[in-house]
Protein backbone atom coordinates (compact mmCIF):
# COMPACT_ATOMS: atom_id res chain seq x y z
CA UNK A 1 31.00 -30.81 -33.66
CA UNK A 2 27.64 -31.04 -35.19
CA UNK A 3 26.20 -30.73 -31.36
CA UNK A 4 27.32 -27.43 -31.29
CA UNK A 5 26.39 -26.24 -34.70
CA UNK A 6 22.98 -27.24 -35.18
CA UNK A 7 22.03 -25.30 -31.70
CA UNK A 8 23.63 -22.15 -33.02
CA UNK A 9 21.49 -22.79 -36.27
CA UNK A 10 18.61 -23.52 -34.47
CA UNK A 11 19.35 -19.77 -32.85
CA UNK A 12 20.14 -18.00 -36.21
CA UNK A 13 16.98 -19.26 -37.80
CA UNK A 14 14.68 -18.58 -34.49
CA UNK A 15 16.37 -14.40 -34.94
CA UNK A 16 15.72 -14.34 -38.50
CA UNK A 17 12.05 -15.71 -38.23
CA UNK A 18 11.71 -12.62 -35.61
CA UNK A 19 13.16 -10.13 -37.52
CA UNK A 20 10.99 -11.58 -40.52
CA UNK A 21 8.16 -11.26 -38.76
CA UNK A 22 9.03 -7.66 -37.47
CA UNK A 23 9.03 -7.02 -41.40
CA UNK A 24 5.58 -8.35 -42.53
CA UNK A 25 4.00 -6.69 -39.35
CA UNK A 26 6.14 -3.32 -40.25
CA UNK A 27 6.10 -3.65 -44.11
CA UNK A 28 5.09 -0.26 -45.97
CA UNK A 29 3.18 -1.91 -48.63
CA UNK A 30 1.40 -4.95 -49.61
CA UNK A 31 4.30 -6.68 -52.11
CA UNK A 32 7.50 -6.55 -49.06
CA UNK A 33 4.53 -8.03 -47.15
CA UNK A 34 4.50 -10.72 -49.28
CA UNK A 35 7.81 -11.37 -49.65
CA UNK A 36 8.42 -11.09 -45.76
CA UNK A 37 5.85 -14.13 -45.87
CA UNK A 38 7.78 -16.26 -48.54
CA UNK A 39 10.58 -15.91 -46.30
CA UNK A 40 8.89 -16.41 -43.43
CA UNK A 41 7.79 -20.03 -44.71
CA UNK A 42 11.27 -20.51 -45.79
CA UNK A 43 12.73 -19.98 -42.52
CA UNK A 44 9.70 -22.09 -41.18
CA UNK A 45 11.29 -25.14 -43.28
CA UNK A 46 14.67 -25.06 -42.45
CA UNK A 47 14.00 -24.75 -38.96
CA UNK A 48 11.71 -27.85 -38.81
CA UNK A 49 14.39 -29.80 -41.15
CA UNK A 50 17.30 -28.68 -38.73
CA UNK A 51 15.11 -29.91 -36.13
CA UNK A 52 15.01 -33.21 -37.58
CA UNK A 53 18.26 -33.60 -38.41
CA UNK A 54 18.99 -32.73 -34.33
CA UNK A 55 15.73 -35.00 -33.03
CA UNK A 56 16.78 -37.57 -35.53
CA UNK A 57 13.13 -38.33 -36.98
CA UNK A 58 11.30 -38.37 -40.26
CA UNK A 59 8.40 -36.59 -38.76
CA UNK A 60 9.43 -32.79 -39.21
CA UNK A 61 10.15 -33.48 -43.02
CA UNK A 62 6.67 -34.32 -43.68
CA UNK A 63 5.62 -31.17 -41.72
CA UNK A 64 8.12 -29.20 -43.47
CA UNK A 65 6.98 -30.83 -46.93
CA UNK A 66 3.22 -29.91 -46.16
CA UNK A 67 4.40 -26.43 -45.20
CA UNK A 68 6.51 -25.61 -48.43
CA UNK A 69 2.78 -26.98 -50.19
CA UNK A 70 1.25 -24.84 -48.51
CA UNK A 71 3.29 -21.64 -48.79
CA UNK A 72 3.65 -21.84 -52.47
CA UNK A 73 -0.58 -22.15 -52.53
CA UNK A 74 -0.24 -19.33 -50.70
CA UNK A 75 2.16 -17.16 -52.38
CA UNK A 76 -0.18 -17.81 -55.60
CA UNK A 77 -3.11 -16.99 -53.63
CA UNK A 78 -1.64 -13.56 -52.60
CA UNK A 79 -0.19 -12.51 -56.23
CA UNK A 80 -3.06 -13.27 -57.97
CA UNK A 81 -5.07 -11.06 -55.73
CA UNK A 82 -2.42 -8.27 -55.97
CA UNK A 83 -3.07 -8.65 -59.59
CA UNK A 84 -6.15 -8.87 -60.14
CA UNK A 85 -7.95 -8.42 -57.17
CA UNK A 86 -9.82 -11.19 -56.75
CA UNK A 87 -8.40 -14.62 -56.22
CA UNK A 88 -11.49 -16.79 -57.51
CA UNK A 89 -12.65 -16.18 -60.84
């Protein structure tokens, strides 16, 4: 069973990282940018864990650990400069 489902996961995830990235290239304005790049991460993760799960190594966690890191230093990065226009004091 779970040869089956983590393919068609592995599909679901690959459309909605396309159609995520259709929105932050097509977003009207700077915050649904951001969120289409939260999500983008997120979808980023869960594809790397499911891959894990399916290649049965440790390896993609630690990528997918050092991604989510990353995003969130991102995300602040991006909503402090939406608020206050600079990022570095």
């Amino acid at each position: 069973m779970l040869a089956y489902v983590i393919p068609l996961c592995l599909g679901l995830l690959v459309l909605a990282l396309l159609l995520t990235l259709a929105r932050l290239v097509r977003g009207p304005c700077l915050p649904d940018r951001m969120l289409a790049l939260d999500t983008l991460y997120v979808n980023a993760i869960a594809l790397l864990i499911l891959l894990g799960i399916w290649q049965g190594t440790t390896l993609y966690f630690e990528v997918a650990l050092l991604i989510a890191v990353l995003g969130f230093v991102g995300t602040v990065a991006v909503a402090k400069y939406m608020l206050r226009g600079d990022i570095i004091e």
